[in-house]
Protein backbone atom coordinates (compact mmCIF):
# COMPACT_ATOMS: atom_id res chain seq x y z
CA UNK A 1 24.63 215.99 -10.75
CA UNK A 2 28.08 214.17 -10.89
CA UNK A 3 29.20 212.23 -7.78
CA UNK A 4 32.06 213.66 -6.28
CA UNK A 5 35.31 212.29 -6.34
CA UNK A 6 38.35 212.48 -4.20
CA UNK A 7 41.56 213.89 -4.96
CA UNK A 8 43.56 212.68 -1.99
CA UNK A 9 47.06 214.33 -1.75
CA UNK A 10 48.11 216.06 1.12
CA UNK A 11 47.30 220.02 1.22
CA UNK A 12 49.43 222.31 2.97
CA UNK A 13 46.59 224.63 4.14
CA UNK A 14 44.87 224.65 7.36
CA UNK A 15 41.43 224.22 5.23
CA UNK A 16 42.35 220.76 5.13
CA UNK A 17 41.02 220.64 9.13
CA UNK A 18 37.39 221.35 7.98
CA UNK A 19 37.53 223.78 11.21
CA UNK A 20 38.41 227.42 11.90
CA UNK A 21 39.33 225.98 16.12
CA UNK A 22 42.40 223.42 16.20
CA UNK A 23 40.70 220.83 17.87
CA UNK A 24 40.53 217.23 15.90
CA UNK A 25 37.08 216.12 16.29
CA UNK A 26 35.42 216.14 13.20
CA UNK A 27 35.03 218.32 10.33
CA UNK A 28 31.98 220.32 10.00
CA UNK A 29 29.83 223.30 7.87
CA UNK A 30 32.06 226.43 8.23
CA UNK A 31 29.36 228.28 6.37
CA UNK A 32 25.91 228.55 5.40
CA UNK A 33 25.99 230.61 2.69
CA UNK A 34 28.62 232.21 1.13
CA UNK A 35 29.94 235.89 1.70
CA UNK A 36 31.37 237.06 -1.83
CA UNK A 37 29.42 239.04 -3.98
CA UNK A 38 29.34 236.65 -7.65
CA UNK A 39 28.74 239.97 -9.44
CA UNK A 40 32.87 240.24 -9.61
CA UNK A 41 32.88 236.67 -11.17
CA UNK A 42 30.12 236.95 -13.33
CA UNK A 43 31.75 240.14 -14.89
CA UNK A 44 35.47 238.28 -14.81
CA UNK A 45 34.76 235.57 -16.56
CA UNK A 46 32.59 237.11 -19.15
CA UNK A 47 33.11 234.73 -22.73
CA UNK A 48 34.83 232.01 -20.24
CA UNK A 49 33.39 228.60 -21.09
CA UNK A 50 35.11 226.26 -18.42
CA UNK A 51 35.82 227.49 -14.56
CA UNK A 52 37.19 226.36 -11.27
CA UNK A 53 35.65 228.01 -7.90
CA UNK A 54 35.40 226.61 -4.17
CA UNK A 55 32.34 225.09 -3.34
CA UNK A 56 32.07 226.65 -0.10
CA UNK A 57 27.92 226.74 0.87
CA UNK A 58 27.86 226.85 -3.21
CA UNK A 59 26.24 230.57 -3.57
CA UNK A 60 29.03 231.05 -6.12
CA UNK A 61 28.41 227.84 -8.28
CA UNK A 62 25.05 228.41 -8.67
CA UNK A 63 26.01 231.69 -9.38
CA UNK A 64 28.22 230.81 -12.24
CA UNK A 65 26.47 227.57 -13.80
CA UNK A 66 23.97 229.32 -16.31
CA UNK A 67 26.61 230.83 -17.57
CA UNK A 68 29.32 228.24 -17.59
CA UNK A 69 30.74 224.63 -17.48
CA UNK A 70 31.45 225.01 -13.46
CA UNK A 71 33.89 222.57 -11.46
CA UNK A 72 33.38 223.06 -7.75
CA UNK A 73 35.85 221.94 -5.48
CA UNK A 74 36.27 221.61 -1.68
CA UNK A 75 38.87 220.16 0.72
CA UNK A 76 36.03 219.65 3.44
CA UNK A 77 33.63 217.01 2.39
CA UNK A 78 31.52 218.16 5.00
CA UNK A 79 30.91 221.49 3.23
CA UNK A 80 31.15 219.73 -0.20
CA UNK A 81 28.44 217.57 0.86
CA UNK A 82 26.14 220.76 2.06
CA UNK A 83 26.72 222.48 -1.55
CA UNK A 84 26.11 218.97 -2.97
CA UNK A 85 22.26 219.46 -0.94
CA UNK A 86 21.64 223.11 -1.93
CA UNK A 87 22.06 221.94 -5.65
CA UNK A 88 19.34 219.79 -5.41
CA UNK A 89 17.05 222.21 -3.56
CA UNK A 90 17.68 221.69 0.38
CA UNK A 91 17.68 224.81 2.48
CA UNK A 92 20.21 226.49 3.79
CA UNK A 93 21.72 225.91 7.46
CA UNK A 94 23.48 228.01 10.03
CA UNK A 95 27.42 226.93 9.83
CA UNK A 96 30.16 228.13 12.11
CA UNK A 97 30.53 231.54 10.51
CA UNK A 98 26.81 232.25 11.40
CA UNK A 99 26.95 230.61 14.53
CA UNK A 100 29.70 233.29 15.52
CA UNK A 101 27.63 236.01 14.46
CA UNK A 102 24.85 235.33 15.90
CA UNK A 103 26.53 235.67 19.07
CA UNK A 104 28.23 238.86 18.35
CA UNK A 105 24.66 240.06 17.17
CA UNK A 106 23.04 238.93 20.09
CA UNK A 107 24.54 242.03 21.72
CA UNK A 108 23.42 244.52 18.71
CA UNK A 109 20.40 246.44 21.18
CA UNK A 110 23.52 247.09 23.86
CA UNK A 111 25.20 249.27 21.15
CA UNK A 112 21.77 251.09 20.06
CA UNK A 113 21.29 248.58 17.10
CA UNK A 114 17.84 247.27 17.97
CA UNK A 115 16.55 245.11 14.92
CA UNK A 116 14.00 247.63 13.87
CA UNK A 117 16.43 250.72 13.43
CA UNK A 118 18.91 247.84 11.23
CA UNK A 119 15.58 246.96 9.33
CA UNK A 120 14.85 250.60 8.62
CA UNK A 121 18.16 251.20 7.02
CA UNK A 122 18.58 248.07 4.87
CA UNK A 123 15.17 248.85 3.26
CA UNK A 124 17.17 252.43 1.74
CA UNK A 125 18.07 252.49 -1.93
CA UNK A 126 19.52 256.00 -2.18
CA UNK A 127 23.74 255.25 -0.72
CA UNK A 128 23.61 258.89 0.22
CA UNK A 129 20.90 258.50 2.63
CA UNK A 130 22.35 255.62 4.03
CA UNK A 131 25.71 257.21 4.36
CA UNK A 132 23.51 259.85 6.21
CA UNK A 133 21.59 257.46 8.07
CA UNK A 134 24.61 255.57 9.18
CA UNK A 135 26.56 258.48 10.48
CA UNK A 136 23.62 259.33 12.62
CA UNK A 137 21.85 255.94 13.91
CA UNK A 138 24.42 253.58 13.81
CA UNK A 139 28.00 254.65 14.02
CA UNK A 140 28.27 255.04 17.29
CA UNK A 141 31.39 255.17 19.82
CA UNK A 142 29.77 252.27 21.71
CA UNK A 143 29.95 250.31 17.80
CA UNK A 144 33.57 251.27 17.74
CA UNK A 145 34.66 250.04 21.37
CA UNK A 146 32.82 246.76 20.33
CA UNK A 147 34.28 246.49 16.90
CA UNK A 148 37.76 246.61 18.86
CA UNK A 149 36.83 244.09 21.73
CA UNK A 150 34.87 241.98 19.11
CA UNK A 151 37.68 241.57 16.69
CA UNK A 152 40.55 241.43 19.42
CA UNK A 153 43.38 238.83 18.59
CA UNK A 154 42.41 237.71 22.47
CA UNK A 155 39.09 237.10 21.81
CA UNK A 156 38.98 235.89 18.38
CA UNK A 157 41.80 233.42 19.64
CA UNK A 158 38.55 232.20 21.62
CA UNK A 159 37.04 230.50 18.01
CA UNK A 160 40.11 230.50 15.32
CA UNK A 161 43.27 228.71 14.64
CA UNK A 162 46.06 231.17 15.07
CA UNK A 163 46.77 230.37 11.33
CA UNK A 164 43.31 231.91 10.70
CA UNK A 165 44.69 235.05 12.58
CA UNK A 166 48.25 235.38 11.74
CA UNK A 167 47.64 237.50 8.18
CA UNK A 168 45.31 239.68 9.64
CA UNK A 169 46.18 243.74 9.81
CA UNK A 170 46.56 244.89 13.32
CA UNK A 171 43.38 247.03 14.90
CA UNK A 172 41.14 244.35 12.75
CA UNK A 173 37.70 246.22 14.52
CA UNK A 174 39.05 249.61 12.93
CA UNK A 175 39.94 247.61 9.72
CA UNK A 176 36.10 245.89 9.63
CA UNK A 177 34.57 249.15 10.68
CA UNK A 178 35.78 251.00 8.05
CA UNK A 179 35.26 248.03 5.38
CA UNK A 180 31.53 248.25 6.64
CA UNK A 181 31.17 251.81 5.85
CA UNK A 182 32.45 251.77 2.60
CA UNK A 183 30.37 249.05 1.33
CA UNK A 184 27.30 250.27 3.05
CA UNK A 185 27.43 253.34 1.90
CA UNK A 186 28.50 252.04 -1.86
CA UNK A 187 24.94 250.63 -3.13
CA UNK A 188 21.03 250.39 -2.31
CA UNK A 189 20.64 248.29 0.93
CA UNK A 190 17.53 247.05 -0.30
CA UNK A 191 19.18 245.35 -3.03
CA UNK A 192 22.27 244.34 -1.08
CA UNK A 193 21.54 240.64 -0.06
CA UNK A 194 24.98 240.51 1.52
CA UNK A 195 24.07 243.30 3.81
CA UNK A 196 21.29 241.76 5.22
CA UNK A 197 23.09 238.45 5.90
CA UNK A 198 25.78 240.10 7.52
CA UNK A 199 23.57 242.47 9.78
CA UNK A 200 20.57 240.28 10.33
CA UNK A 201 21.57 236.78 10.08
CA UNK A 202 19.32 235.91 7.47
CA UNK A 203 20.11 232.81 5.14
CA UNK A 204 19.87 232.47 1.12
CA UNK A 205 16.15 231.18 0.38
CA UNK A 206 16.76 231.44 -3.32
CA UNK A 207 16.31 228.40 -4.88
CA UNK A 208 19.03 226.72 -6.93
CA UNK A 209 18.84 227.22 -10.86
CA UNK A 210 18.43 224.00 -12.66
CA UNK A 211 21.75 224.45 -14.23
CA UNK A 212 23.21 223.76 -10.28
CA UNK A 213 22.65 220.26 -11.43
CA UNK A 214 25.41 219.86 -13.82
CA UNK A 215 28.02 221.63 -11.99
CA UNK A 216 30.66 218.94 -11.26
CA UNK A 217 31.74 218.59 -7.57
CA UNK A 218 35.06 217.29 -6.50
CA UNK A 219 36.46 216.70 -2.86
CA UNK A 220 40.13 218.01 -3.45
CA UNK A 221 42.69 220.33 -2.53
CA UNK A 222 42.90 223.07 -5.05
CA UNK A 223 46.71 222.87 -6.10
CA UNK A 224 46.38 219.20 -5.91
CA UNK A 225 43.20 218.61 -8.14
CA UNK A 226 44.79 221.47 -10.79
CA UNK A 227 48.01 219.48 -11.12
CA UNK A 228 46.41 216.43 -11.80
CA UNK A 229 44.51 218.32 -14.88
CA UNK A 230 45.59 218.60 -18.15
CA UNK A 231 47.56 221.83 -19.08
CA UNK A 232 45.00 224.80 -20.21
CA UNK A 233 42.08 222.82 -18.87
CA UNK A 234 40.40 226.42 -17.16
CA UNK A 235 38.90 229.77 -18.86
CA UNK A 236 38.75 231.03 -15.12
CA UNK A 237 39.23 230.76 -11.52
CA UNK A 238 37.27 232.12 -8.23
CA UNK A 239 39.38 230.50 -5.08
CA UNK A 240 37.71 232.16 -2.35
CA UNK A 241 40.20 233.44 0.32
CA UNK A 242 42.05 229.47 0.71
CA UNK A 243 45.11 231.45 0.68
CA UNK A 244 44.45 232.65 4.08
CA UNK A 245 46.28 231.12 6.83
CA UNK A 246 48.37 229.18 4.06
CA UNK A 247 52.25 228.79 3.96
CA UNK A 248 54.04 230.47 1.50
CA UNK A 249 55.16 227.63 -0.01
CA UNK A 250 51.64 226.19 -0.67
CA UNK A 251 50.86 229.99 -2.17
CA UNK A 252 53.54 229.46 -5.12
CA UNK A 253 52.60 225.86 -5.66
CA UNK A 254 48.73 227.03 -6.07
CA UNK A 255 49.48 229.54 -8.02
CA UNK A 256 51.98 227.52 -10.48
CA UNK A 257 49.18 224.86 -10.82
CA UNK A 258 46.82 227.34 -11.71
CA UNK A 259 48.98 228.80 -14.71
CA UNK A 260 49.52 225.78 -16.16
CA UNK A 261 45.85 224.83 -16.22
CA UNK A 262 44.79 228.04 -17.12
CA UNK A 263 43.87 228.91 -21.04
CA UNK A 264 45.42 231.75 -22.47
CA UNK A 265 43.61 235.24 -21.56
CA UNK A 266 42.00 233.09 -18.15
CA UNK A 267 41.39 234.77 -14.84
CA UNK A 268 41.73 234.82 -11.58
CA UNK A 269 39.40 236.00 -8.58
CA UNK A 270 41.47 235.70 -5.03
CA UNK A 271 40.00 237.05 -1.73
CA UNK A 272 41.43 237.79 1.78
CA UNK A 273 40.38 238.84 4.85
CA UNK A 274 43.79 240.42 4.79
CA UNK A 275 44.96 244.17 3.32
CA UNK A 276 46.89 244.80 0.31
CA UNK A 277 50.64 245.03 1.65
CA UNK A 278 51.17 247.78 -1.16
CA UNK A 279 49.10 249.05 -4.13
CA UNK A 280 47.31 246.43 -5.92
CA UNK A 281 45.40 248.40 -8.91
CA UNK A 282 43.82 244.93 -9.62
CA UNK A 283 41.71 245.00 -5.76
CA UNK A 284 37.78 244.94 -6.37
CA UNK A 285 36.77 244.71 -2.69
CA UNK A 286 35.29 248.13 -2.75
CA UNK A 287 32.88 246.94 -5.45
CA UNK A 288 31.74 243.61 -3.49
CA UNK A 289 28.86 243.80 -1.95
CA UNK A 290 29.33 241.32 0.96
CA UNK A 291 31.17 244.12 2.76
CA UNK A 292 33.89 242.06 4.33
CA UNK A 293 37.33 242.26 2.21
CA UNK A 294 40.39 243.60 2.22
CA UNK A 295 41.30 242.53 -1.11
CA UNK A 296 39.06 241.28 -4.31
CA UNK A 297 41.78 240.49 -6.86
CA UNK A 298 41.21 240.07 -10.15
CA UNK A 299 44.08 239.46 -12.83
CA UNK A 300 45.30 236.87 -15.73
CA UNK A 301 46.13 234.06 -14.04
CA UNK A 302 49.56 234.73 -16.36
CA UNK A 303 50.00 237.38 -14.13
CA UNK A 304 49.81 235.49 -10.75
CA UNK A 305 53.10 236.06 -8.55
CA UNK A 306 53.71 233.78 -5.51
CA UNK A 307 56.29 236.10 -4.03
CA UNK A 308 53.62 238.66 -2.79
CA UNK A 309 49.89 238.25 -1.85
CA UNK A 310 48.71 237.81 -5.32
């Protein structure tokens, strides 16, 4: 596995913190596996030889490396340094992100969601059945009321940097309720890893394929690391949601150092917590299985337009 380097100009994201709080001291795992469904990439990037993603917990780079010659990047070292482990076969730890849900799920039972019942319906396979099962078991008022309390600007205010807030649609706990339903009632549970994360806590035990070992880590802000690279460098790109919370500004300088280092025919996966402000006939997030978006873009990075959200 390469050593990673440093790329060491100033980002204007708040990524750059290595925290979703704004207090200074110290950066630290935001996640412990990755929620984003590598299915979209895998079928993006189809005939693609080199690609860019985020490292993130490094789900998506392992994802990616049998198939191609994979650059992962991160701002955080801390995180970079966790994917950097899980290549070479360490297991996978709790980060922030789970830390947070395991305290909303802590208070599953007191909404009728007692581990057994949440059991029963991730082992379906039939999406009718679950769409059945859900409407009766789970999708309760009590669920609803949480949803709204849970994912209240005043409480989430409690654990994120307003930047982390300041895209997000308004009634987020309708928004994530209705996200949830679609998704769960889109595929077999049983088969659904990202379910099971999100509703149990559980953790990636798969191990790394050997090809993990060759993927090339970097410690770098996106924009900057792409504009130090040599013009049609990339085949395609998978940036996570770093565009949430970001400055305009930072959006069209991303997405100008992406075209230039992008191949002809590349593309481009973008996620956000955030809702399309329009239509956006290029939105997967109904087809990934993690259950959380609000938009899945995929387009030619030729295509990429820094005056709206992709």
């Amino acid at each position: 596995m390469s050593t990673p380097s440093l790329v060491t100009t100033e980002a204007e994201t708040p990524w750059v913190a290595g925290r979703f709080d704004s207090k200074v001291s110290g950066r630290e795992v935001l996640f412990g596996r990755m929620y984003e469904d590598p299915a979209i990439e895998l079928d993006a990037f189809k005939g693609a030889h080199r690609v860019l993603c985020i490292a993130s917990a490094g789900c998506t780079a392992m994802a990616l490396a049998p198939h191609h010659d994979v650059v992962a990047l991160d701002i955080n070292p801390v995180q970079l340094a966790y994917a950097s482990q899980r290549f070479a076969g360490a297991p996978s730890v709790r980060g922030r992100a789970e830390r947070v849900m395991d305290f909303m799920r802590f208070f599953a039972p007191l909404l009728g969601w007692w581990p057994s019942k949440v059991r029963a319906f991730l082992e379906l396979d039939d999406p009718a059945a679950q769409r059945a099962y859900w409407k009766e078991h789970l999708d309760t008022w009590r669920l609803r009321a949480a949803l709204g309390v849970a994912f209240s600007f005043t409480a989430l205010r409690a654990v994120y940097a307003s930047r982390f807030l300041d895209f997000l649609p308004r009634r987020l706990g309708a928004v994530f309720h209705d996200r949830l339903e679609r998704g769960l009632g889109a595929s077999p549970n049983r088969k659904n890893p990202w379910a099971r994360a999100l509703l149990l806590g559980e953790l990636s035990t798969d191990p790394p394929p050997p090809e993990a070992q060759k993927v090339q880590l970097v410690h770098a802000d996106a924009a900057s690391y792409l504009e130090s690279q040599p013009a049609q460098s990339f085949e395609g790109f998978t940036l996570s949601n770093i565009l949430d919370g970001a400055a305009p500004a930072y959006r069209e300088r991303l997405f100008a150092a992406v075209k230039r280092a992008a191949k002809p025919g590349a593309k481009v996966v973008l996620r956000s917590f955030g809702e399309p402000t329009g239509p956006l006939p290029t939105n997967r997030a109904a087809e990934d299985r993690a259950l959380l978006w609000g938009i899945v873009d995929v387009r030619l990075a030729s295509e990429l337009d820094a005056s709206g959200r992709s």
